[in-house]
Protein backbone atom coordinates (compact mmCIF):
# COMPACT_ATOMS: atom_id res chain seq x y z
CA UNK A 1 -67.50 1.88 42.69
CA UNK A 2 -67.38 -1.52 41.86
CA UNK A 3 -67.22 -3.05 38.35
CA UNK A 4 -69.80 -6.09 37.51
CA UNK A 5 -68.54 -7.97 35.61
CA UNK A 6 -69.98 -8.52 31.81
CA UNK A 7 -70.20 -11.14 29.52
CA UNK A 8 -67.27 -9.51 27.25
CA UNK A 9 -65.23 -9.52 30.05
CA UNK A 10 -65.80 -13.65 30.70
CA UNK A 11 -63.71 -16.29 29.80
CA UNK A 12 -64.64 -17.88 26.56
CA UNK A 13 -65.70 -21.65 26.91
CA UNK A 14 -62.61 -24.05 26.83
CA UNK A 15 -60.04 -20.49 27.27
CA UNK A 16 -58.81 -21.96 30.19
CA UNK A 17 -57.76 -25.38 29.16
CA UNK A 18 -55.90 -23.37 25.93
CA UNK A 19 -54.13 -21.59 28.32
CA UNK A 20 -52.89 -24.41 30.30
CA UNK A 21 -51.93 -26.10 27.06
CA UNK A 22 -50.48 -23.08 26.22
CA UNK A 23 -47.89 -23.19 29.09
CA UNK A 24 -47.30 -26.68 29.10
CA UNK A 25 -46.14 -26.34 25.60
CA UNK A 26 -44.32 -22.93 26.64
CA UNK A 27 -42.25 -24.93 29.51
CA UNK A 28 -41.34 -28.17 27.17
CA UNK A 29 -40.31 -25.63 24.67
CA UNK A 30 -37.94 -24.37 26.75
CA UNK A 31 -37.05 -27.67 28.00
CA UNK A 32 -36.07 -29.04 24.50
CA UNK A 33 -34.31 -25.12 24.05
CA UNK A 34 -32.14 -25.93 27.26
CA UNK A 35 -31.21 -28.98 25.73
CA UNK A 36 -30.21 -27.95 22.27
CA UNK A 37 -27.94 -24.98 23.78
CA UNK A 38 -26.73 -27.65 25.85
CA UNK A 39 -25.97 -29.80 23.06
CA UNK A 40 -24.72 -27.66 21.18
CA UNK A 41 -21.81 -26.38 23.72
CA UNK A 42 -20.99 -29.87 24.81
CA UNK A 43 -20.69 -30.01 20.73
CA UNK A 44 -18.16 -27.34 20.41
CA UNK A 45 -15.22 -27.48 22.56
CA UNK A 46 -13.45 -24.24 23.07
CA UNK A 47 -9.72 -24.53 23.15
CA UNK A 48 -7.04 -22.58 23.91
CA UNK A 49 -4.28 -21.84 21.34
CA UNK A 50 -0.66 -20.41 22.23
CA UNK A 51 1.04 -19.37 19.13
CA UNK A 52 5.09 -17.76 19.13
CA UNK A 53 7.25 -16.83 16.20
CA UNK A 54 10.58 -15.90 16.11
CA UNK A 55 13.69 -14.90 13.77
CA UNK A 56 16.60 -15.78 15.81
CA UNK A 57 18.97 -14.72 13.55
CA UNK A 58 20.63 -17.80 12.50
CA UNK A 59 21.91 -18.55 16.49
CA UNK A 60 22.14 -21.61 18.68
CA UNK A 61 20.43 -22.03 21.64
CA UNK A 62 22.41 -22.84 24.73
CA UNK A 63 21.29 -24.44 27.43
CA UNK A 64 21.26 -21.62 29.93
CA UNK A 65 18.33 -20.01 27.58
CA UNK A 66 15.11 -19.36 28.89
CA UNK A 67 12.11 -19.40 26.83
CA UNK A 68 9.88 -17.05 28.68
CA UNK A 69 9.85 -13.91 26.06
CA UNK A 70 8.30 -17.25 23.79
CA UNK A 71 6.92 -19.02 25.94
CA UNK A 72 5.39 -17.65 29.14
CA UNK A 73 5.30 -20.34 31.88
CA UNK A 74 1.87 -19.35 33.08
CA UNK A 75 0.53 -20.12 30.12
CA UNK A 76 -1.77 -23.34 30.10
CA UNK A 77 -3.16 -23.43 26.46
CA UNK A 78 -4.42 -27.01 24.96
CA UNK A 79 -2.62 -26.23 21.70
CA UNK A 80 0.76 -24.60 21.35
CA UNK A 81 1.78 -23.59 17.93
CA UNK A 82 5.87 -22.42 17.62
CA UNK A 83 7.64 -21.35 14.55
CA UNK A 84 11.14 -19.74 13.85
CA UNK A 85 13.13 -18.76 10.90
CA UNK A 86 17.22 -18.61 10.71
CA UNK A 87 17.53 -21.55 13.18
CA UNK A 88 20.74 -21.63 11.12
CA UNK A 89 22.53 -19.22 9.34
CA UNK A 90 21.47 -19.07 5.26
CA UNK A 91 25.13 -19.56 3.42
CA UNK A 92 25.21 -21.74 0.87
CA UNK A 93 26.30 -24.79 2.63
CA UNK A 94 23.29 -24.92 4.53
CA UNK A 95 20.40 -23.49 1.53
CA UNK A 96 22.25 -25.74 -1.43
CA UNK A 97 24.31 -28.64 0.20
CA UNK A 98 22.61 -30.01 3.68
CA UNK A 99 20.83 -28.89 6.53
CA UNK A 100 22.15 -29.10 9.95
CA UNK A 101 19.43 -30.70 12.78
CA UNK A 102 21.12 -29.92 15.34
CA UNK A 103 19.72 -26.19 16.21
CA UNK A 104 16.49 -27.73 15.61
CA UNK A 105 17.03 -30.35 18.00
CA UNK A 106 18.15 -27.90 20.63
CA UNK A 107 15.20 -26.02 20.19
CA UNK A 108 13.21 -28.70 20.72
CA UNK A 109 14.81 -29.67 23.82
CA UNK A 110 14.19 -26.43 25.45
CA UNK A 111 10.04 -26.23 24.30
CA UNK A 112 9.94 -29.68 26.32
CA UNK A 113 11.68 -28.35 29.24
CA UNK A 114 9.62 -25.43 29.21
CA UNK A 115 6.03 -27.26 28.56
CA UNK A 116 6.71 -30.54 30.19
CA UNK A 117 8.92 -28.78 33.11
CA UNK A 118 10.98 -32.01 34.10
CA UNK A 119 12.34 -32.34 37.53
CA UNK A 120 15.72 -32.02 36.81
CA UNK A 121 15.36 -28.76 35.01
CA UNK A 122 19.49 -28.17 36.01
CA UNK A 123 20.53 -31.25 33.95
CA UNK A 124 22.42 -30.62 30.49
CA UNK A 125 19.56 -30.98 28.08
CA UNK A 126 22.14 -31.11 25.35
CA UNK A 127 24.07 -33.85 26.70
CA UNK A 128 24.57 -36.30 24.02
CA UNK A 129 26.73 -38.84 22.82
CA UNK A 130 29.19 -38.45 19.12
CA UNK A 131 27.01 -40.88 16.48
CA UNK A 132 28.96 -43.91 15.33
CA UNK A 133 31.21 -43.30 12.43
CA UNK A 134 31.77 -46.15 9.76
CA UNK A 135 35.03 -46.93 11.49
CA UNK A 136 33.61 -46.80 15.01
CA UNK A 137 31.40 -49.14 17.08
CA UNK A 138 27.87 -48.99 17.44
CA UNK A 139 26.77 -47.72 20.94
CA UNK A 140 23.08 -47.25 21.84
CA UNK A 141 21.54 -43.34 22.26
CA UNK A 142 19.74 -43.04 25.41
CA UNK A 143 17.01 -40.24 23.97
CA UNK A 144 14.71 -38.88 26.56
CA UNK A 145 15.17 -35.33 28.52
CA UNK A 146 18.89 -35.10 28.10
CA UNK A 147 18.39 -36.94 24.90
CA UNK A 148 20.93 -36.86 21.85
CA UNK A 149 21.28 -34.29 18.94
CA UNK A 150 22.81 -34.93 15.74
CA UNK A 151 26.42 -34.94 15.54
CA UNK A 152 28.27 -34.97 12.56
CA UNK A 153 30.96 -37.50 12.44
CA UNK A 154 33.86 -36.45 9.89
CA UNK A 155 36.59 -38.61 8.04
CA UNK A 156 40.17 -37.28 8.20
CA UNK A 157 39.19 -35.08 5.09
CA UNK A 158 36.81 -33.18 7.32
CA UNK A 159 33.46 -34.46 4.94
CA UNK A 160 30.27 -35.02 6.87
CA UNK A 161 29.92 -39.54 6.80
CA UNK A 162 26.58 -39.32 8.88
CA UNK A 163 24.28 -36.99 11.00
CA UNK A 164 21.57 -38.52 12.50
CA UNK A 165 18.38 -37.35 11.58
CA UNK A 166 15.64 -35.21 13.04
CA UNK A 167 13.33 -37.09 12.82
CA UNK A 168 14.31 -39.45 14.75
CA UNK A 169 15.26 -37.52 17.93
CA UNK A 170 12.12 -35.54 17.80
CA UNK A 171 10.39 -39.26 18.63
CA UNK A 172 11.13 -39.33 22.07
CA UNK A 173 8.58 -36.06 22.64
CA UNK A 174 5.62 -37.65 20.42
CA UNK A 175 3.45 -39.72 21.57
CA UNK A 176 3.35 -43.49 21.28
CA UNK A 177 1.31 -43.82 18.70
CA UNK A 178 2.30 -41.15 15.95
CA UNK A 179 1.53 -43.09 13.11
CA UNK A 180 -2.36 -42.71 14.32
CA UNK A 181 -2.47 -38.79 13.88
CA UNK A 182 -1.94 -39.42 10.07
CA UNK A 183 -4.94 -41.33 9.86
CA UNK A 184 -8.41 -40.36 9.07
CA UNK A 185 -10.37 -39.63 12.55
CA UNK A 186 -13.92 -39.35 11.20
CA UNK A 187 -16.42 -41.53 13.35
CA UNK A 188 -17.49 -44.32 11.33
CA UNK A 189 -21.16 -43.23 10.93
CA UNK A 190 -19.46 -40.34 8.71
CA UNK A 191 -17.47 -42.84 6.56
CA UNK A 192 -18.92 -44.20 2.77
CA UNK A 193 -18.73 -47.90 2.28
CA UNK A 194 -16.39 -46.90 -0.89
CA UNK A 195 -12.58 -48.11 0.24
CA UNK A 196 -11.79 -44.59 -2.00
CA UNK A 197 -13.51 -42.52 0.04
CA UNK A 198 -13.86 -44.00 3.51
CA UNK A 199 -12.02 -43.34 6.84
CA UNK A 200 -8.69 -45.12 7.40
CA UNK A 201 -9.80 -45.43 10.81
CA UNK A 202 -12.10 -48.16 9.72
CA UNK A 203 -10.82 -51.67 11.04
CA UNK A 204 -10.94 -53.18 7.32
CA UNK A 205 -8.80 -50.14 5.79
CA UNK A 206 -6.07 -49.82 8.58
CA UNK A 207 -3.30 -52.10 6.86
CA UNK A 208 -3.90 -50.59 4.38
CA UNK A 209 -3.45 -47.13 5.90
CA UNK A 210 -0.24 -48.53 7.60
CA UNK A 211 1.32 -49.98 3.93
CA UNK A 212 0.78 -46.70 2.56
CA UNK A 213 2.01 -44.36 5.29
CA UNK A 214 5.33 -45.83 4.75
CA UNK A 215 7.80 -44.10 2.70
CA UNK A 216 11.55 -44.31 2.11
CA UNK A 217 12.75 -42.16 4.37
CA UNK A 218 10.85 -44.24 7.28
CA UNK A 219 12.49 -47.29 5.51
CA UNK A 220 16.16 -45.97 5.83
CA UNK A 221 15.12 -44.82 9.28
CA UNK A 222 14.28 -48.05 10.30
CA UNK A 223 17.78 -49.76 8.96
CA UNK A 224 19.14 -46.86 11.00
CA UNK A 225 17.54 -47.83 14.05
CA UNK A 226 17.98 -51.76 13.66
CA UNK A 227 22.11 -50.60 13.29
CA UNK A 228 21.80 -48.46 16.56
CA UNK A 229 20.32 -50.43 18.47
CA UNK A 230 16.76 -48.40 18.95
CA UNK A 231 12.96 -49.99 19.27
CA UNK A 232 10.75 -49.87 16.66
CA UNK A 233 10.20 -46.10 17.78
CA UNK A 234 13.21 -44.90 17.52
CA UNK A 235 13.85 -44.72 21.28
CA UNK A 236 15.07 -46.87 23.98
CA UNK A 237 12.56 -48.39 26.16
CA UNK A 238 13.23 -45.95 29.00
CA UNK A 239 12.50 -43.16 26.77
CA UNK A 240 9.36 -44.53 25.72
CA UNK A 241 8.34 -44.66 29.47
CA UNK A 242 9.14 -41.15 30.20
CA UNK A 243 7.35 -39.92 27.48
CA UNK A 244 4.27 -41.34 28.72
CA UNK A 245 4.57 -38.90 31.71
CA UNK A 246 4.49 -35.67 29.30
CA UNK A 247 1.79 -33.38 29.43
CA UNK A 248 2.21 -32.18 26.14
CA UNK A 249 3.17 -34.60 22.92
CA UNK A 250 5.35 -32.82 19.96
CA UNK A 251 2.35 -33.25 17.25
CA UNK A 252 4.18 -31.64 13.95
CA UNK A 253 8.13 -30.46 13.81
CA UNK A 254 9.27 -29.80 10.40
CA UNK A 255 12.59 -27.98 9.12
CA UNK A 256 13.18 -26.07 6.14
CA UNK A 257 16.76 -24.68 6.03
CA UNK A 258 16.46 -21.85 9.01
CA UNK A 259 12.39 -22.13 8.47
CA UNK A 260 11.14 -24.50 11.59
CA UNK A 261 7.89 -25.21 12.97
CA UNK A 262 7.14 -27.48 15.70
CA UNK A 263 3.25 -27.88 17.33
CA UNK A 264 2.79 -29.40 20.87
CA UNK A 265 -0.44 -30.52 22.14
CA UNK A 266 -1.82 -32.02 25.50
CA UNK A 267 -1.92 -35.27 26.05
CA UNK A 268 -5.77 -35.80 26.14
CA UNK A 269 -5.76 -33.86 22.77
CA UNK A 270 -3.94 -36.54 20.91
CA UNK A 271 -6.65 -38.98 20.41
CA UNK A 272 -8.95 -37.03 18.53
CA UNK A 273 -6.15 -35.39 16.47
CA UNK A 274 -5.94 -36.97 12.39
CA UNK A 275 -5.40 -36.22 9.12
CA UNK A 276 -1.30 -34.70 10.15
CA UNK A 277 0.18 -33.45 7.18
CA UNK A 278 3.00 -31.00 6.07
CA UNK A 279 3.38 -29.14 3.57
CA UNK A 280 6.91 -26.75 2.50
CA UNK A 281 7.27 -24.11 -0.34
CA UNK A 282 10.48 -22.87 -1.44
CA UNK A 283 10.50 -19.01 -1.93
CA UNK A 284 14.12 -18.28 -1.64
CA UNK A 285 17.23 -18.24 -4.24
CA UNK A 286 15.71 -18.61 -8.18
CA UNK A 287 12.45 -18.14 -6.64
CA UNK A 288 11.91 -21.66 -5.11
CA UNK A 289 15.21 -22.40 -2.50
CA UNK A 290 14.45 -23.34 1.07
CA UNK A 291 16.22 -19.69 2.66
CA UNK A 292 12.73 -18.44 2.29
CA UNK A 293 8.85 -19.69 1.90
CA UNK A 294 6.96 -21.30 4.70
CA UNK A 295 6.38 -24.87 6.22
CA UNK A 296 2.24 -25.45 6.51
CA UNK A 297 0.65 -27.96 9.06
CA UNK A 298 -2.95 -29.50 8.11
CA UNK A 299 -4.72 -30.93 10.56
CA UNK A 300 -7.81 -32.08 11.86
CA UNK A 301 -9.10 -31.68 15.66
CA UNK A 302 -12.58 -33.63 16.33
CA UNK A 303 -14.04 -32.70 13.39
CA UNK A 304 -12.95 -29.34 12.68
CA UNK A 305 -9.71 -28.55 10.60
CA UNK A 306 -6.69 -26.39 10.81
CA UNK A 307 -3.91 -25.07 9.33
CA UNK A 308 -0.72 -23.13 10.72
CA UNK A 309 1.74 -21.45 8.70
CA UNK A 310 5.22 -20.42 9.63
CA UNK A 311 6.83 -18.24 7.07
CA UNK A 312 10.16 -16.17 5.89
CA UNK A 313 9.16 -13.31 3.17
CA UNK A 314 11.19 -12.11 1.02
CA UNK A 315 13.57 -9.46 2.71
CA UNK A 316 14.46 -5.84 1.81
CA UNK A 317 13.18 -2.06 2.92
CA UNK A 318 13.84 -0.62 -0.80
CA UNK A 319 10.71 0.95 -2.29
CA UNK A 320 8.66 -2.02 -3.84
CA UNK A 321 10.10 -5.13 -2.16
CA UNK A 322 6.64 -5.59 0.04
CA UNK A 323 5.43 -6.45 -3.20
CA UNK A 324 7.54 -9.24 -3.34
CA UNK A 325 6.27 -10.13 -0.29
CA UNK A 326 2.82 -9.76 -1.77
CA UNK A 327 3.68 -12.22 -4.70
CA UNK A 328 5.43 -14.66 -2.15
CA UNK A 329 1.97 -15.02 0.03
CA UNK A 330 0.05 -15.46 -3.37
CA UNK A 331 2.63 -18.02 -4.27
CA UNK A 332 2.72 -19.67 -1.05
CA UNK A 333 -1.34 -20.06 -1.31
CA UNK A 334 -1.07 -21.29 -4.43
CA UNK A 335 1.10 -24.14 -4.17
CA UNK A 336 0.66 -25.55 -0.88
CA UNK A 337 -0.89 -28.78 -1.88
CA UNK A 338 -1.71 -31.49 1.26
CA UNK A 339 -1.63 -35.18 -0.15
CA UNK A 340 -5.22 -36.60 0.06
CA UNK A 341 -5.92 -38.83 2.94
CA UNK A 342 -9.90 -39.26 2.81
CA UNK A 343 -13.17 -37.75 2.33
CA UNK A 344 -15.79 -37.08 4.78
CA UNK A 345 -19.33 -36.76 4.59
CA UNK A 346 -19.08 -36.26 0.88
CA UNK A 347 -16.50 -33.66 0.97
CA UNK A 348 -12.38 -33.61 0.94
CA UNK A 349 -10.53 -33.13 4.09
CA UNK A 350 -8.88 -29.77 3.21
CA UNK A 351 -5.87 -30.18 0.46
CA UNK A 352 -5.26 -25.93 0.09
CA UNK A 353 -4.74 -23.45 2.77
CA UNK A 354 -7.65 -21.77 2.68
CA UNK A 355 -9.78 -24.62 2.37
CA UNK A 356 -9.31 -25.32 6.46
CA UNK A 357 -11.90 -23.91 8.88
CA UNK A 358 -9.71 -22.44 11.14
CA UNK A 359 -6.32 -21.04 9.47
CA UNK A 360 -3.46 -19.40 11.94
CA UNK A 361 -0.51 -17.39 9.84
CA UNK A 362 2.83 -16.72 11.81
CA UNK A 363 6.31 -15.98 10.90
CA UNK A 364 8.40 -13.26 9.92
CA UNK A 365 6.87 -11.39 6.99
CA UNK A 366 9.55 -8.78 7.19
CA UNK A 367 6.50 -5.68 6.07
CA UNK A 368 8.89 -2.45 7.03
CA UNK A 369 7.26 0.86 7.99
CA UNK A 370 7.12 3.41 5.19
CA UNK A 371 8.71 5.97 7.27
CA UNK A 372 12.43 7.34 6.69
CA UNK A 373 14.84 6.34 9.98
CA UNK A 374 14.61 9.36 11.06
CA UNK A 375 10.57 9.62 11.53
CA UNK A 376 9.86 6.45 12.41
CA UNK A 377 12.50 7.03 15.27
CA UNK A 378 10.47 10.53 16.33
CA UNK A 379 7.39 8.49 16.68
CA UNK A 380 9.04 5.69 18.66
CA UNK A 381 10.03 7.51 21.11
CA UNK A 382 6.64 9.14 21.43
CA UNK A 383 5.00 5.78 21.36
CA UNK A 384 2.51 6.94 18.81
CA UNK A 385 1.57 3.00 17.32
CA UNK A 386 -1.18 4.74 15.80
CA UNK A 387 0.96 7.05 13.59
CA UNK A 388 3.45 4.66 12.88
CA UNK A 389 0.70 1.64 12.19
CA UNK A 390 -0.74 3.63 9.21
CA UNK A 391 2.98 3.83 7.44
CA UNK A 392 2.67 0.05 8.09
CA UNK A 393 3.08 -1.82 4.85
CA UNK A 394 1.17 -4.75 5.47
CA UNK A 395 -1.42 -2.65 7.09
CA UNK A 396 -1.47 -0.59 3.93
CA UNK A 397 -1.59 -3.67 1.24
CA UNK A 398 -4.27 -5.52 3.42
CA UNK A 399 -6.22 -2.46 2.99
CA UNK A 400 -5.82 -2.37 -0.76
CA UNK A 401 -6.83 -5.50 -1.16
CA UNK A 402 -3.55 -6.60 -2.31
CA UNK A 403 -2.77 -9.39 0.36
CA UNK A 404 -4.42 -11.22 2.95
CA UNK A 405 -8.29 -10.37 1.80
CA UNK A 406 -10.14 -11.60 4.22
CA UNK A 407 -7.89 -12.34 7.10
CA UNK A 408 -7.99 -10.79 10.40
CA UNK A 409 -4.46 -9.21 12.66
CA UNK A 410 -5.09 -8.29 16.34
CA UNK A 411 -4.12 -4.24 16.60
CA UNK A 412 -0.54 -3.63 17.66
CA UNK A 413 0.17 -1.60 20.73
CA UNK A 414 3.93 -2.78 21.28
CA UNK A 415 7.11 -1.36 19.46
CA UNK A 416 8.79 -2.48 16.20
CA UNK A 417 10.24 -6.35 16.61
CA UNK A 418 13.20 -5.28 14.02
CA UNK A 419 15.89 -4.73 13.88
CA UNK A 420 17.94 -4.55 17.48
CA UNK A 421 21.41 -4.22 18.07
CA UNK A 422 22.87 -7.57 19.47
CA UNK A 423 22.02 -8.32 23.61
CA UNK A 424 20.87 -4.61 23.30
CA UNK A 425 17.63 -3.03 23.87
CA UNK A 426 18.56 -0.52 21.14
CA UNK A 427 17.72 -0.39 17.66
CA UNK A 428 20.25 -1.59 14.93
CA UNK A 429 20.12 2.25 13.73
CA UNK A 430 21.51 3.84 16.77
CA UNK A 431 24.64 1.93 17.19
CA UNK A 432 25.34 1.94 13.03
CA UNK A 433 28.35 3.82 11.89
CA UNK A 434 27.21 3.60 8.43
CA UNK A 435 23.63 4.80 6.45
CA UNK A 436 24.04 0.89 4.84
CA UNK A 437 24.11 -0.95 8.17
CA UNK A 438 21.23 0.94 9.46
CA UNK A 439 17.50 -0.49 9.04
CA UNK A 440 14.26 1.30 10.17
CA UNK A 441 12.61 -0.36 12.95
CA UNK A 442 9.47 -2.35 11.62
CA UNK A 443 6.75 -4.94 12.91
CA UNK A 444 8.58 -8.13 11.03
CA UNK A 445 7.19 -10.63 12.82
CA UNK A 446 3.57 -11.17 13.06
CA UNK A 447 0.39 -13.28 13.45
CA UNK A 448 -2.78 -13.36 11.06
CA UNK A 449 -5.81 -15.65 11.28
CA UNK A 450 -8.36 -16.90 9.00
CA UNK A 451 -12.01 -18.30 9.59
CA UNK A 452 -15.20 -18.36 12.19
CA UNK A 453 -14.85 -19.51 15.19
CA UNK A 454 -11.78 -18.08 16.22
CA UNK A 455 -10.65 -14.93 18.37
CA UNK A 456 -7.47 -13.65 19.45
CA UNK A 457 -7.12 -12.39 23.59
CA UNK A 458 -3.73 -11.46 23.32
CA UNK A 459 -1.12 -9.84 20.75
CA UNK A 460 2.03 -8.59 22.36
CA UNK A 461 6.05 -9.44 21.76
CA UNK A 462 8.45 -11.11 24.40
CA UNK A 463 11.90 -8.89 25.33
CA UNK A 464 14.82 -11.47 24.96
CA UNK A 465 17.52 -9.87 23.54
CA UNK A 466 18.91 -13.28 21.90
CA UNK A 467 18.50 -12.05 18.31
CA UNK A 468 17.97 -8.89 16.28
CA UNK A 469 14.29 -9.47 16.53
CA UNK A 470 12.14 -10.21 19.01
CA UNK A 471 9.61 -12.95 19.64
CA UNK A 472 5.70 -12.00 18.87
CA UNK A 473 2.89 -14.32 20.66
CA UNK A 474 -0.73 -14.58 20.18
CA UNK A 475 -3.08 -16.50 22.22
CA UNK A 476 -6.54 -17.95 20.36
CA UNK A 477 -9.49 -19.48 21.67
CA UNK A 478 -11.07 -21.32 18.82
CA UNK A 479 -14.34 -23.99 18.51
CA UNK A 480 -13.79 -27.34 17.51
CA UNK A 481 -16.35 -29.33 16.40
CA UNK A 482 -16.82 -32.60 18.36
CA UNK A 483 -19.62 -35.50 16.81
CA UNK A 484 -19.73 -38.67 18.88
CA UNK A 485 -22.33 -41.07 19.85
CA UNK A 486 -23.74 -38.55 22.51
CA UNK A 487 -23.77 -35.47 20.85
CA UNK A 488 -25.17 -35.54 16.72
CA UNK A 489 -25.38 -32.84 14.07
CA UNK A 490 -28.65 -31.63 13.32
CA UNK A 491 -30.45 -28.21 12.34
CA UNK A 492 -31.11 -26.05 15.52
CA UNK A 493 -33.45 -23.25 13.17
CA UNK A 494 -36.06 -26.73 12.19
CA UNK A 495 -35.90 -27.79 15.99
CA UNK A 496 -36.67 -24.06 17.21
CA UNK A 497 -39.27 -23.29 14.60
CA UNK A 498 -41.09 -26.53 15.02
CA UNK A 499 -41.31 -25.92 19.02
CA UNK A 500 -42.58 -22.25 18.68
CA UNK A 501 -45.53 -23.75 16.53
CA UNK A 502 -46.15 -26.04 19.12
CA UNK A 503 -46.74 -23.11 21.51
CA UNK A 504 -50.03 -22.39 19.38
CA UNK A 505 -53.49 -23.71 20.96
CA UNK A 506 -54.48 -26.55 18.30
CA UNK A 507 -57.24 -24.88 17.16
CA UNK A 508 -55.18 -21.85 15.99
CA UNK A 509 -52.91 -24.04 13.85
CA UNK A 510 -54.93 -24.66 10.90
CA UNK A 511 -55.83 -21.23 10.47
């Protein structure tokens, strides 16, 4: 039967042009939606971070080593983030009387063959020639791939007259313009008109920025240079020009004793990279010695900061020495002060760890399992990581509240990293002929984050049996913050609330 239609059931006068107002509004609504989501993605870049620690026991790298238990070669993060502790054995001569750069240097060496992969990967990366002695000649280092490492030159006596300095060799891996990543990088619309709190990226503020990134260490390093021979750099020419081919630049390396840290971006990365600084705290003998504490890296990447932290706890499997480990994060949190550079926007770039946005914690925090030998080894070889993660002590003081509040650890599904017998895949324990010699195995060596915007992919440990530990990686992708001329920071809750008003007929907004 067929319905007639009634007046109910008829379109009220002007219905039909509300609805097609209605619509249009609906479309450029999601029009202008498209375009803030757009925005706002080509605002946040997502990155890739690689980050490695490793105790290697106090050993020296040779040539031969490969680092793919630290650094897989497939691996093709922007940001690669390396620490290691005992690059050199902690006696006295090297905690109390002077470090020796030359581990470091090797270690270097092999992260550029491994990152930048030069053609010649058979060449002697450690080739180098002896540094001039007072009595001897000058000759010119030719830095580069097989560049020079530090060589102590000795009187008759045996005493060390020179050893050429880290710093400098690390120069031929950074990128041209190094002095730029201490500088402020905040776009100029963010900068006050105040020379105290504006950006030393601003044309009228970068002598200044130059005269006061000087120090006296870059002063003796530059009478060092002018006696060897070297550009203003540090390098020889031809160095220069083969670091321009890298496709990752050595941003931060920093030694403490056996504590080193080195971070490695690519090359497109290094422009928008300011604000470097470094940081070291001294948690070792009388509580403030370089054989244990951490070296901390502040940085900022477009407009979002970070911090990495490479660390050395305090040591020991005796009832109550985690919380000396406890009091040595506290401590390390406490005084790790960066120097002011600039403010932003009305607020400090970062000057305390936990002030950054995005914080990554590495090293070897030496937490032991609360298990006696003899059950942690029952579990180990049943592979029950669940059982033997609850003994964990970090896992257990995290809990409590007693450390790291508020930080975040990927779960652990791969065995104990301490304490192997050496080139052995067996634990220190089995091969021990004494109770005193023998440690429990434990998860030393591990890697904590802090913020939003950040998430880990991966957690797992490499299998080189170079030292009594083994290496631990973690791979991050993070957001960093870009603001340039094409992309500005504005409130995306006002934009979507004023277009779903729009989507009202006219007549229904003033009611």
């Amino acid at each position: 039967m067929a319905v007639s239609s009634s007046p109910s059931c008829r379109p009220t006068p002007g219905f039909e042009a509300s609805l097609s107002l209605l619509l249009r509004r609906r479309r450029s609504f999601r029009l202008r939606l498209g375009e803030m989501v757009a925005e706002l993605v080509d605002s946040h870049s997502p990155l890739g971070i690689f980050v490695s620690t490793w105790n290697v026991g106090g050993k020296a790298p040779t040539a031969e080593l490969k680092l793919d238990d630290f650094l897989p070669a497939d691996d093709n993060s922007d940001i690669y983030v390396l620490g290691f502790q005992e690059i050199v054995p902690l006696n006295a001569g090297n905690v109390l009387v002077i470090e020796d750069n030359e581990p470091a240097a090797r270690w270097l060496a092999l992260i550029n063959r491994a990152l930048n992969q030069p053609a010649d990967t058979d060449a002697d990366i450690f080739q180098h020639r002896p540094s001039p002695s007072l009595d001897s000649t000058s000759s010119q280092s030719t830095p580069g791939l097989d560049g020079p490492f530090s060589n102590r030159s000795r009187t008759a006596s045996g005493s060390i007259i020179f050893q050429k300095s880290l710093k400098s060799i690390r120069k031929s891996y950074m990128p041209s313009q190094r002095k730029q990543l201490k500088f402020c990088n905040c776009p100029v619309e963010m900068a006050k008109k105040s020379y105290k709190d504006a950006c030393f990226r601003c044309p009228r503020l970068q002598a200044y920025a130059n005269e006061m990134d000087s120090s006296e260490e870059d002063e003796l390093e530059d009478k060092l240079n002018d006696i060897f021979g070297l550009n203003d750099d540090g390098v020889t020419s031809s160095a220069s020009a083969s670091r321009d081919q890298l496709k990752y630049n050595l941003i931060s390396c920093k030694q403490m004793v056996g504590i080193f840290v080195t971070v490695w971006a690519k090359k497109e990365l290094v422009q928008h990279i300011g604000h470097l600084r470094t940081s070291c705290v001294g948690r070792g003998i009388m509580g403030y010695l370089g054989n244990k504490g951490c070296i901390s890296v502040s940085m900022t990447l477009y407009q979002t900061s970070f911090c990495f932290i490479c660390s050395h706890l305090a040591s020991g499997e005796k009832e109550g020495d985690e919380l000396r480990r406890n009091l040595d994060v506290l401590e390390i949190l406490r005084l790790t002060q960066f120097r002011r550079i600039c403010r932003r926007a009305g607020r400090r770039i970062p000057e305390k760890i936990l002030d950054h946005e995005r914080v990554i914690w590495l090293g070897d925090l030496n937490y032991r399992i609360s298990l006696s030998y003899e059950d942690t080894k029952k579990l180990l070889t049943e592979n029950n990581w669940d059982a033997l993660f609850e003994k964990d002590q970090l896992n257990i003081q995290r809990a409590s509240g007693s450390v790291f509040k508020g930080w975040s650890e990927e779960k652990i599904y791969f065995a104990p990293t301490y304490k192997y017998s050496c080139n052995s895949d067996s634990y220190a324990g089995e091969t021990a002929t004494s109770k005193k010699k023998r440690r429990t195995p434990a998860w030393c060596d591990r890697i904590l984050w802090h913020g939003d915007g950040i998430a880990q992919l991966s957690y797992f440990r490499g299998e080189s049996q170079f030292s009594d530990h083994r290496p631990v990686c973690g791979t991050f992708i993070v957001e960093a913050e870009r603001l340039d001329g094409k992309s500005k920071r504005r409130s995306s809750n006002t934009n979507i609330r004023i277009g779903a008003e729009e989507l009202l007929p006219t007549s229904d907004k003033h009611n």
